[in-house]
C-alpha atoms as a PDB file:
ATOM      1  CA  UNK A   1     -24.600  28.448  32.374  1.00  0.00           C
ATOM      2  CA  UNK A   2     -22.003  28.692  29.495  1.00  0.00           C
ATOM      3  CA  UNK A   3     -19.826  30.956  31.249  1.00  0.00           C
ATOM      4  CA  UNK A   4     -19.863  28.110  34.204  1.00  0.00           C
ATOM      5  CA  UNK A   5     -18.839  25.621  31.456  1.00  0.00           C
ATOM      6  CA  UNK A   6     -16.333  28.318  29.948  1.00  0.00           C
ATOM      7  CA  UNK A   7     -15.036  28.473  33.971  1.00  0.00           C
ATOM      8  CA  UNK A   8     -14.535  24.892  34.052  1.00  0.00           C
ATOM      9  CA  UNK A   9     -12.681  24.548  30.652  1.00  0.00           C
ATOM     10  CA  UNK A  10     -10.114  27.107  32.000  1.00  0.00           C
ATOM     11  CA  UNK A  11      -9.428  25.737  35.253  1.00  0.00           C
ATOM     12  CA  UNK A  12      -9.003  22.306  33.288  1.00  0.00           C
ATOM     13  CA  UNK A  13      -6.500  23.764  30.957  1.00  0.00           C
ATOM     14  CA  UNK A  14      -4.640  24.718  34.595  1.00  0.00           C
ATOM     15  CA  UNK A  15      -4.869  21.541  36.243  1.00  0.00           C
ATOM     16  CA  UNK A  16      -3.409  19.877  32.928  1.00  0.00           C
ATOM     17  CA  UNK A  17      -0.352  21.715  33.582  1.00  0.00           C
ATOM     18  CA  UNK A  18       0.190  19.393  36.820  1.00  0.00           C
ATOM     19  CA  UNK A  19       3.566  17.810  37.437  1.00  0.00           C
ATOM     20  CA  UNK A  20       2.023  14.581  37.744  1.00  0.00           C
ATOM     21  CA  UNK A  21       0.262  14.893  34.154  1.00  0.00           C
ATOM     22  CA  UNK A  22       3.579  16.504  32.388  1.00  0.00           C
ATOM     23  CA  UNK A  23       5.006  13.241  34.565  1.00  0.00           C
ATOM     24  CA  UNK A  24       2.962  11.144  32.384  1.00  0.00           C
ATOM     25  CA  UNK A  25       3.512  12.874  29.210  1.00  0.00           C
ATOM     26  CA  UNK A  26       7.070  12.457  29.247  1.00  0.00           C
ATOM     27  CA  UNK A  27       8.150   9.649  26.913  1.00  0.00           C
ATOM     28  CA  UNK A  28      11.563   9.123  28.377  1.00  0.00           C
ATOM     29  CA  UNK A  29      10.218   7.232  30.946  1.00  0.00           C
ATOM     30  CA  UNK A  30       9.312   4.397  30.778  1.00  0.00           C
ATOM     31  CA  UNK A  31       5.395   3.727  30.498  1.00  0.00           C
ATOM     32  CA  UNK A  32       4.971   0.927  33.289  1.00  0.00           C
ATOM     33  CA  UNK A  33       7.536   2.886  35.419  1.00  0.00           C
ATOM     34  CA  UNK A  34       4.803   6.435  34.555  1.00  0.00           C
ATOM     35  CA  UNK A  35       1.872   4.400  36.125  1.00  0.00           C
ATOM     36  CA  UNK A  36       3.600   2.645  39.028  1.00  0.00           C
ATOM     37  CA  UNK A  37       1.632   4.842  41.026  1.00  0.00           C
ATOM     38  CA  UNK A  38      -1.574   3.947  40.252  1.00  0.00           C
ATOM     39  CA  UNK A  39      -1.993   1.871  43.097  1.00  0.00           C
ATOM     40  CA  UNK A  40      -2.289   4.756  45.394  1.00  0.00           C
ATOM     41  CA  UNK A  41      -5.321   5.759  43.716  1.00  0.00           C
ATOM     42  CA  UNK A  42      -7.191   2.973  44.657  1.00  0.00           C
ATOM     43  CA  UNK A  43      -8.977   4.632  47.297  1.00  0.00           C
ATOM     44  CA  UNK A  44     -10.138   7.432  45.090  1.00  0.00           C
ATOM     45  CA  UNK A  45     -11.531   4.983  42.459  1.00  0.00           C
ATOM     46  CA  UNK A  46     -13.251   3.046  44.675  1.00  0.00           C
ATOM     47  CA  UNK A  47     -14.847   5.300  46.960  1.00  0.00           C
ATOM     48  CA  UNK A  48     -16.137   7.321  43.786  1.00  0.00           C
ATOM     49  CA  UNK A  49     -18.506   4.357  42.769  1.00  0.00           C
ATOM     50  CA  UNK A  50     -20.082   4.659  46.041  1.00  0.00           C
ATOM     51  CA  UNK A  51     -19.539   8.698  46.556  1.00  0.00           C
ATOM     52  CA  UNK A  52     -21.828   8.980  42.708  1.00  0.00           C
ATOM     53  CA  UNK A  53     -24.107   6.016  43.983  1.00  0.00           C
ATOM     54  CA  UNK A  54     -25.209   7.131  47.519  1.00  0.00           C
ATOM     55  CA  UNK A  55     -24.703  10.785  47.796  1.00  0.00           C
ATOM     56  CA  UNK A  56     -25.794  12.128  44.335  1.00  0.00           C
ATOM     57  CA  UNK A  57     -28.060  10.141  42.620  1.00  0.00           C
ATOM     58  CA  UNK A  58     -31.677  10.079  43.345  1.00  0.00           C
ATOM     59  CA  UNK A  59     -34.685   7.807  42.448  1.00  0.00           C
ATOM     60  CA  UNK A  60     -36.915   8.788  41.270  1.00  0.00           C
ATOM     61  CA  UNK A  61     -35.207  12.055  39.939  1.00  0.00           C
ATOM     62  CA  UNK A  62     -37.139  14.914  41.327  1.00  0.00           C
ATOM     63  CA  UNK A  63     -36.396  17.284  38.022  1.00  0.00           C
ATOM     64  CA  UNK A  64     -34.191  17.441  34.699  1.00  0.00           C
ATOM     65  CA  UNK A  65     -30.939  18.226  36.666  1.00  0.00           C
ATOM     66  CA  UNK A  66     -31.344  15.221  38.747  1.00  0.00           C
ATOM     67  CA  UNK A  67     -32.062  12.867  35.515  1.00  0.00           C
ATOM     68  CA  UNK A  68     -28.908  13.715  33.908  1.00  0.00           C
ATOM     69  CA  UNK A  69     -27.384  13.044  37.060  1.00  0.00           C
ATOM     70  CA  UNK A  70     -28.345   9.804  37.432  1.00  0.00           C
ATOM     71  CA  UNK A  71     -27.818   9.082  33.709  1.00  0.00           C
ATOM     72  CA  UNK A  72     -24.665   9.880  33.827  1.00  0.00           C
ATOM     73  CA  UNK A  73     -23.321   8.294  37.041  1.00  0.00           C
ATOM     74  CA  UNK A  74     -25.444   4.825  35.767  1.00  0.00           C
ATOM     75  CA  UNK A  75     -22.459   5.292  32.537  1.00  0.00           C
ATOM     76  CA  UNK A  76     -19.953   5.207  34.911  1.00  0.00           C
ATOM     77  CA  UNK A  77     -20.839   2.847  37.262  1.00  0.00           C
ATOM     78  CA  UNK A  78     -18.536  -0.156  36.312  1.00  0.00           C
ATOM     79  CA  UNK A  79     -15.458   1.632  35.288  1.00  0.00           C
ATOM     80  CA  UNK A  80     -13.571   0.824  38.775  1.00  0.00           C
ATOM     81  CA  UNK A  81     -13.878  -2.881  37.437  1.00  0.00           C
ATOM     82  CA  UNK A  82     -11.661  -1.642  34.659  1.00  0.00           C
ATOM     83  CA  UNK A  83      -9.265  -0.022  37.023  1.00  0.00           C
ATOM     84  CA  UNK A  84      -8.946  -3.303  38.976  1.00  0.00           C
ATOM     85  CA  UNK A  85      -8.179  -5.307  35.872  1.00  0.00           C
ATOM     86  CA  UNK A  86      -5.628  -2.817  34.833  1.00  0.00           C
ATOM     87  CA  UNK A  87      -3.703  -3.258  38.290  1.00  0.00           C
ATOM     88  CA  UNK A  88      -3.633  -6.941  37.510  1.00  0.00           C
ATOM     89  CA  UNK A  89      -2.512  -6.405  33.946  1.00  0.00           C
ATOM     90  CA  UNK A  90      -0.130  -3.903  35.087  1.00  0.00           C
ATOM     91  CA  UNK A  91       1.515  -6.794  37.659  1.00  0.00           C
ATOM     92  CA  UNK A  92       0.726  -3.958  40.524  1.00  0.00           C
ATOM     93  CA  UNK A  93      -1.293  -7.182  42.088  1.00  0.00           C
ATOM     94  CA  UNK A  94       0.411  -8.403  44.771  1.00  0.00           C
ATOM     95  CA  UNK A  95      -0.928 -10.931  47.414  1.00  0.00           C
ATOM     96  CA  UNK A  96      -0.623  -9.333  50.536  1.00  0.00           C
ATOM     97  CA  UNK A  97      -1.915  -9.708  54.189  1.00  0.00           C
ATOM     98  CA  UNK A  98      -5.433  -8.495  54.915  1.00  0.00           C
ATOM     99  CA  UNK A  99      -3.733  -5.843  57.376  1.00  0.00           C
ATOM    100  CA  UNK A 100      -0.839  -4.859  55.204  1.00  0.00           C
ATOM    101  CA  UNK A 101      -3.672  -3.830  52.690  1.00  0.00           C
ATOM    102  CA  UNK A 102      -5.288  -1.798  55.059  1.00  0.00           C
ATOM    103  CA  UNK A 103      -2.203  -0.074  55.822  1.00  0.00           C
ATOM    104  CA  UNK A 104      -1.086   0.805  52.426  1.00  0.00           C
ATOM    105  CA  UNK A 105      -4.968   2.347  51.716  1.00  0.00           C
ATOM    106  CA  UNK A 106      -5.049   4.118  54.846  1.00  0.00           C
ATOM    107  CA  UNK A 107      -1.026   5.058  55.265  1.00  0.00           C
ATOM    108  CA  UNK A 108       0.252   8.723  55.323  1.00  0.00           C
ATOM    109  CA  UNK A 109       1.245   8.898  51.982  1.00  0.00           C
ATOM    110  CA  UNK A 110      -2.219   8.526  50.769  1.00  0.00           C
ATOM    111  CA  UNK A 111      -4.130  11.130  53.283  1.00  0.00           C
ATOM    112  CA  UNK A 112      -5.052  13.434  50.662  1.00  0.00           C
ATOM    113  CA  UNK A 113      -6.231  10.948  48.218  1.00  0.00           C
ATOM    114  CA  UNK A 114      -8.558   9.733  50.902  1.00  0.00           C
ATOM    115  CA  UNK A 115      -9.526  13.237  52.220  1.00  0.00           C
ATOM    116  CA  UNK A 116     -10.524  14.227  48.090  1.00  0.00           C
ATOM    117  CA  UNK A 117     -13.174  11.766  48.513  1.00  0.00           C
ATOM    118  CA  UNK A 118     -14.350  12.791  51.832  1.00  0.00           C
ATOM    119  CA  UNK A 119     -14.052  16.681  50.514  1.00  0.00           C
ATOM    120  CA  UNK A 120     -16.493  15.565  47.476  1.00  0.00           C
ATOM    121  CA  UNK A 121     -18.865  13.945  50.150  1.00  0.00           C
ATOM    122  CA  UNK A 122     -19.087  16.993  52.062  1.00  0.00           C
ATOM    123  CA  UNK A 123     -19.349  19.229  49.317  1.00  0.00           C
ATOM    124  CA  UNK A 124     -22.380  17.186  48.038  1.00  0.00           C
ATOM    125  CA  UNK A 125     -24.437  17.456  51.513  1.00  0.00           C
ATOM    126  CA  UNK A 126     -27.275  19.893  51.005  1.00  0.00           C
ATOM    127  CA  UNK A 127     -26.479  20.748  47.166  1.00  0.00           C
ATOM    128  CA  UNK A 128     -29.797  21.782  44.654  1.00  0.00           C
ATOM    129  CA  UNK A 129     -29.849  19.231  41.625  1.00  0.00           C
ATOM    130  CA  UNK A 130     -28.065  21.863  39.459  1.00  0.00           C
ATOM    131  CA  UNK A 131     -24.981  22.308  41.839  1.00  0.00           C
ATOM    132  CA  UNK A 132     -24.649  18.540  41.469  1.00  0.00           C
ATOM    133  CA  UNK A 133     -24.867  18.709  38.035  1.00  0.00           C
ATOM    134  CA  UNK A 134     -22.076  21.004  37.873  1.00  0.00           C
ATOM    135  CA  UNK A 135     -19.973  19.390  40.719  1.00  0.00           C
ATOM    136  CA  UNK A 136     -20.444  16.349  38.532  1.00  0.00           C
ATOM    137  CA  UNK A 137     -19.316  18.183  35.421  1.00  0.00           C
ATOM    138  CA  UNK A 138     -15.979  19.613  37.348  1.00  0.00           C
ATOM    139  CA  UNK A 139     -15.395  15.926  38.325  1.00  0.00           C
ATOM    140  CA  UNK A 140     -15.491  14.962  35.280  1.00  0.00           C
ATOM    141  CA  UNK A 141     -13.851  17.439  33.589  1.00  0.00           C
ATOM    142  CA  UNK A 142     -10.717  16.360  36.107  1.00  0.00           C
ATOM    143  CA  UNK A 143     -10.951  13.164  34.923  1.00  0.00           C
ATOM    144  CA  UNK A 144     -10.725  13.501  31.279  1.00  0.00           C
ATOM    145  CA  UNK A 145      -7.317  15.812  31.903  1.00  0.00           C
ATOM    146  CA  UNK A 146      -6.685  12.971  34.180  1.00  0.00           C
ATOM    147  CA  UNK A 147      -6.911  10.213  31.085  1.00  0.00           C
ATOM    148  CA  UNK A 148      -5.764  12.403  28.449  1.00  0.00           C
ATOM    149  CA  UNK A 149      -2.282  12.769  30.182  1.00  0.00           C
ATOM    150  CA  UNK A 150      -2.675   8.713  31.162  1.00  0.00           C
ATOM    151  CA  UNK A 151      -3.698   7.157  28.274  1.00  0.00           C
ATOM    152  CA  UNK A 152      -0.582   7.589  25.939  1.00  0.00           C
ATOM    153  CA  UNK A 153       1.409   5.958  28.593  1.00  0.00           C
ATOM    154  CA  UNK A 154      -1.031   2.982  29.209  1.00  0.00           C
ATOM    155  CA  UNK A 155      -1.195   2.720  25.160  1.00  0.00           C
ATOM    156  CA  UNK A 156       3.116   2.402  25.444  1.00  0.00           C
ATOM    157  CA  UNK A 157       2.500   0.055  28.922  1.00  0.00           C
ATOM    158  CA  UNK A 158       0.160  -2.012  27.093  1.00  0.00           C
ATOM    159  CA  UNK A 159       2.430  -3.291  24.300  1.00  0.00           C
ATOM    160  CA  UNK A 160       5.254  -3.867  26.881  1.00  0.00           C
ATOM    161  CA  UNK A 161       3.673  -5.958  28.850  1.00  0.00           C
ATOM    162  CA  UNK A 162       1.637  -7.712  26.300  1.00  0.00           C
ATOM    163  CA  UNK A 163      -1.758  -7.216  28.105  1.00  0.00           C
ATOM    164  CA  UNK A 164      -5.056  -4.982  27.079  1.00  0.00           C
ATOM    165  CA  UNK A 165      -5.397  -1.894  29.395  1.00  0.00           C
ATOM    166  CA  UNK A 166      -9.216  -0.548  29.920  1.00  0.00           C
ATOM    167  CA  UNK A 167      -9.019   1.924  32.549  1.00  0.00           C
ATOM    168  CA  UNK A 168      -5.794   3.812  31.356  1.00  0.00           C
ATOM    169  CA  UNK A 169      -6.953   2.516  27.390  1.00  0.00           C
ATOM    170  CA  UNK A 170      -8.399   4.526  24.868  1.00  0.00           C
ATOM    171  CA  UNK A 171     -11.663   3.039  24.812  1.00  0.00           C
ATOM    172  CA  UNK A 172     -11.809   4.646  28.551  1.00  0.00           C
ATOM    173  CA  UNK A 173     -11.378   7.515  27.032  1.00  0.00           C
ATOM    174  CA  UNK A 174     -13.488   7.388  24.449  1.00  0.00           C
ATOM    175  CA  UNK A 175     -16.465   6.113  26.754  1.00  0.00           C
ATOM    176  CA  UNK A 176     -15.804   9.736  28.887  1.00  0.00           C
ATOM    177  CA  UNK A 177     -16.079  11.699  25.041  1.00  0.00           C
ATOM    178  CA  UNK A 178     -19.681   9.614  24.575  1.00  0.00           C
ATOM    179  CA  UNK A 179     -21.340  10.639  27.427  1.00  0.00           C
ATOM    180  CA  UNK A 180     -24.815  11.864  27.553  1.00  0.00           C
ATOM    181  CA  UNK A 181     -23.780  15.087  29.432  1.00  0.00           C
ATOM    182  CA  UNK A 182     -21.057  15.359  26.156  1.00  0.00           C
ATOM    183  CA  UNK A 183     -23.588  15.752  23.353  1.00  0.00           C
ATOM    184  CA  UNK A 184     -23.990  18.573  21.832  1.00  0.00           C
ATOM    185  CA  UNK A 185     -28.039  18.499  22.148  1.00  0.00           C
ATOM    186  CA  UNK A 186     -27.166  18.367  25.754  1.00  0.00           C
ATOM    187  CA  UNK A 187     -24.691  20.871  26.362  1.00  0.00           C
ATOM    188  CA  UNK A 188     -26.465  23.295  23.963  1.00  0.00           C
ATOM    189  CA  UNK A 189     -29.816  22.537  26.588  1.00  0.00           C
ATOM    190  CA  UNK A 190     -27.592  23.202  29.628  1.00  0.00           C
ATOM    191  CA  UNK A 191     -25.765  26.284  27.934  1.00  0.00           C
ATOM    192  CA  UNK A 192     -29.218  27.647  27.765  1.00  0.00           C
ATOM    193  CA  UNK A 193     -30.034  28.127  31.462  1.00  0.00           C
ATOM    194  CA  UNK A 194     -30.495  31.616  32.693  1.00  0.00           C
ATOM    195  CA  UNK A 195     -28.327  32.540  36.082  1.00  0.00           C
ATOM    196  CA  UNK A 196     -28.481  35.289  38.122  1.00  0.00           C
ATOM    197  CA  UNK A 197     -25.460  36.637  39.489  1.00  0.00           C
ATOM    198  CA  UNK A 198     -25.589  35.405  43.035  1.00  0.00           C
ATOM    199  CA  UNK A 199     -26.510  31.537  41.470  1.00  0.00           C
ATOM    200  CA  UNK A 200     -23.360  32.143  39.165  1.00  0.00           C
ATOM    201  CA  UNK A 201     -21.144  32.841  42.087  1.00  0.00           C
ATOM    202  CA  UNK A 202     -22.283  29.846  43.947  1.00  0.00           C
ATOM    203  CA  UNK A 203     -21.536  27.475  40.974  1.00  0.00           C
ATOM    204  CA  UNK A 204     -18.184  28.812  40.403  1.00  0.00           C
ATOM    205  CA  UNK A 205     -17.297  28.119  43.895  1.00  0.00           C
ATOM    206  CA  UNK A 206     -18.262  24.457  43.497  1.00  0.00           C
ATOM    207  CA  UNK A 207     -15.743  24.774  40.602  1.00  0.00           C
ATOM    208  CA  UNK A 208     -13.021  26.229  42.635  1.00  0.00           C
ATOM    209  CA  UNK A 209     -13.663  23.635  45.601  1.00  0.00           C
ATOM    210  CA  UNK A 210     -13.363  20.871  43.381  1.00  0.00           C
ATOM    211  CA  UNK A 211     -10.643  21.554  41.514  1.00  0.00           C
ATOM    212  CA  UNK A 212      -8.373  22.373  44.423  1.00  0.00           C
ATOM    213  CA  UNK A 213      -9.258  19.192  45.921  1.00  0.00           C
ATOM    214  CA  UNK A 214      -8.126  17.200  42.967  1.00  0.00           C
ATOM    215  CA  UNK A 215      -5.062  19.395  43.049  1.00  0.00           C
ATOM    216  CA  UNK A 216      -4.067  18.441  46.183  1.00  0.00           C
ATOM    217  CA  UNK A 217      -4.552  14.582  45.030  1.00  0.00           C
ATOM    218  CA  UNK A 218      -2.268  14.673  42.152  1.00  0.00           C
ATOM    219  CA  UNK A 219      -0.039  16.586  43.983  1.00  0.00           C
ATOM    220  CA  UNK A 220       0.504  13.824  46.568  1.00  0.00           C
ATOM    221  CA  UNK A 221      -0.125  11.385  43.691  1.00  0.00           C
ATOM    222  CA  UNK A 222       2.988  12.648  42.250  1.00  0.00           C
ATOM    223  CA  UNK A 223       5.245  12.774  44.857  1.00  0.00           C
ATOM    224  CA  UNK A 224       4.345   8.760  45.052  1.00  0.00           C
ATOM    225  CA  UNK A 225       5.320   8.359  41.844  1.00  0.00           C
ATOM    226  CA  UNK A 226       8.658   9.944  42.001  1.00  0.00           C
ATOM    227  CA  UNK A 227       9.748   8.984  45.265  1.00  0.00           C
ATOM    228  CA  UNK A 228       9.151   5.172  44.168  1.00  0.00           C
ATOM    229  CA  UNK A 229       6.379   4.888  47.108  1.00  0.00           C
ATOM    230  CA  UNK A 230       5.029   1.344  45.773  1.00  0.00           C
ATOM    231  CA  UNK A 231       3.285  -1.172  48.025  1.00  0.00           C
ATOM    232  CA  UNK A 232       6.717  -2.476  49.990  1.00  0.00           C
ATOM    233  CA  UNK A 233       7.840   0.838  50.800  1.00  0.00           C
ATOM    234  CA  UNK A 234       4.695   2.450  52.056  1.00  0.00           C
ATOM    235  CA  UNK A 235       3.660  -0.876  53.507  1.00  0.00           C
ATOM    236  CA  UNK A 236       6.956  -0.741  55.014  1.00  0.00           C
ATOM    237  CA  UNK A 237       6.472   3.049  56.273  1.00  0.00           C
ATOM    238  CA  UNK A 238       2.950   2.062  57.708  1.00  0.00           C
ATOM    239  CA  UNK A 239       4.032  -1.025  59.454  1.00  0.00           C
ATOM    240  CA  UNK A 240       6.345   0.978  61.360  1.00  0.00           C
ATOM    241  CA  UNK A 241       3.849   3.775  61.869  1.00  0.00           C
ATOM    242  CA  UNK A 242       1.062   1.486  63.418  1.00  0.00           C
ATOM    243  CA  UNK A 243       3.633  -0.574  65.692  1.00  0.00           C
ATOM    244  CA  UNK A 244       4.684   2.361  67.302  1.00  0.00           C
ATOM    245  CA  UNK A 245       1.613   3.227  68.612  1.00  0.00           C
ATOM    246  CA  UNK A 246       0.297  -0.198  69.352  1.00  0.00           C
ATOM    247  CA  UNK A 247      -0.167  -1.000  73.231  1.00  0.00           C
ATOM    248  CA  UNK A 248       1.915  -3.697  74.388  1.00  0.00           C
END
């Protein structure tokens, strides 16, 4: 199992190389302007809490796998309450009409941020409680390169606007570094487990599936963020969309 974790850490040193995260990173910009974007992962955040609450934990938990599972997805149950207080903090919360909020979740320039979660439910179906783990572990491990890149510029955004970030803060961040599946009496336990070789290329493949999901999220995540794609303009773009195909 240590090579699986020594997999994970090197396709997480990859991923960090992501325009979008070397997009956050750079300083020039400003910091509210470096998280404009965040709206468009609303569906993502969102459909997490339910993708880690219906399709991977299990009660009771049928073995040790499944317990850390669902110890670990109880710790980050609430955190999408933190992402919706940071969109109001951020002023990204605009009143809109119930329909023009449907279109900007479901437009075309957030189909791949909605497949990603629909990928993740998929690749769940039919998994042994040790796949999950480690589908759980890649997850994560995407979304602490994910925060690391974010939370310098929330840190900046936070002072210019005045307001406390939690989502894109450092206690965020620091929550993700205290997890159970982060100690080291846990990862030394998990490090432990004996694979065989056909097991070992099974779990690498959940590694590769998830990671090239979440690749093809920031990449259209990015392309939001530098074409200026906030709520008016995709709203805009959908409105048009759906009106063109709407019967007379």
């Amino acid at each position: 199992m240590k090579s699986v974790f020594e997999y994970i850490a090197t396709k997480s040193r990859e991923f960090d190389q992501s325009p979008l995260f070397v997009y956050l990173r750079d300083t020039n910009i400003d910091p509210v302007d470096r998280l404009r974007f965040v709206p468009c992962s609303a569906h993502f955040v969102l459909t997490f809490a339910d993708l880690y609450h219906f399709f991977l934990t299990e009660d009771p938990p049928k073995d040790r796998y499944q317990e850390l599972i669902n110890i670990h997805l109880a710790e980050e149950g609430s955190h999408w309450k933190w992402f919706l207080a940071d969109l109001t903090n951020l002023d990204l919360d605009p009143t809109l009409r119930f329909t023009d909020a449907l279109r900007f979740l479901w437009s075309d320039a957030t189909i791949k941020t909605r497949k990603l979660a629909y990928d993740m439910c998929k690749l769940s179906a039919g998994l042994t409680s040790l796949e999950k783990l480690v589908m759980v572990h890649t997850i994560e491990a995407t979304g602490r390169v994910a925060l690391e890149a974010a939370v310098p510029a929330g840190r900046d955004a936070a002072k210019r606007v005045g307001k406390n970030l939690v989502y894109f803060g450092q206690h965020h961040l620091d929550t993700e570094r205290q997890h159970t599946l982060e100690e080291d009496h846990t990862h030394a336990e998990l490090e432990a487990i004996a694979l065989d070789e056909q097991q070992l290329a099974g779990l690498f493949a959940i590694v590769d599936k998830v990671f090239a999901s979440f690749a093809e999220f920031v990449e259209e995540t990015f392309a939001c963020a530098k074409a200026g794609r906030g709520f008016d303009k995709i709203i805009k773009e959908a409105r048009v969309t759906s009106e063109a195909v709407a019967p007379n």
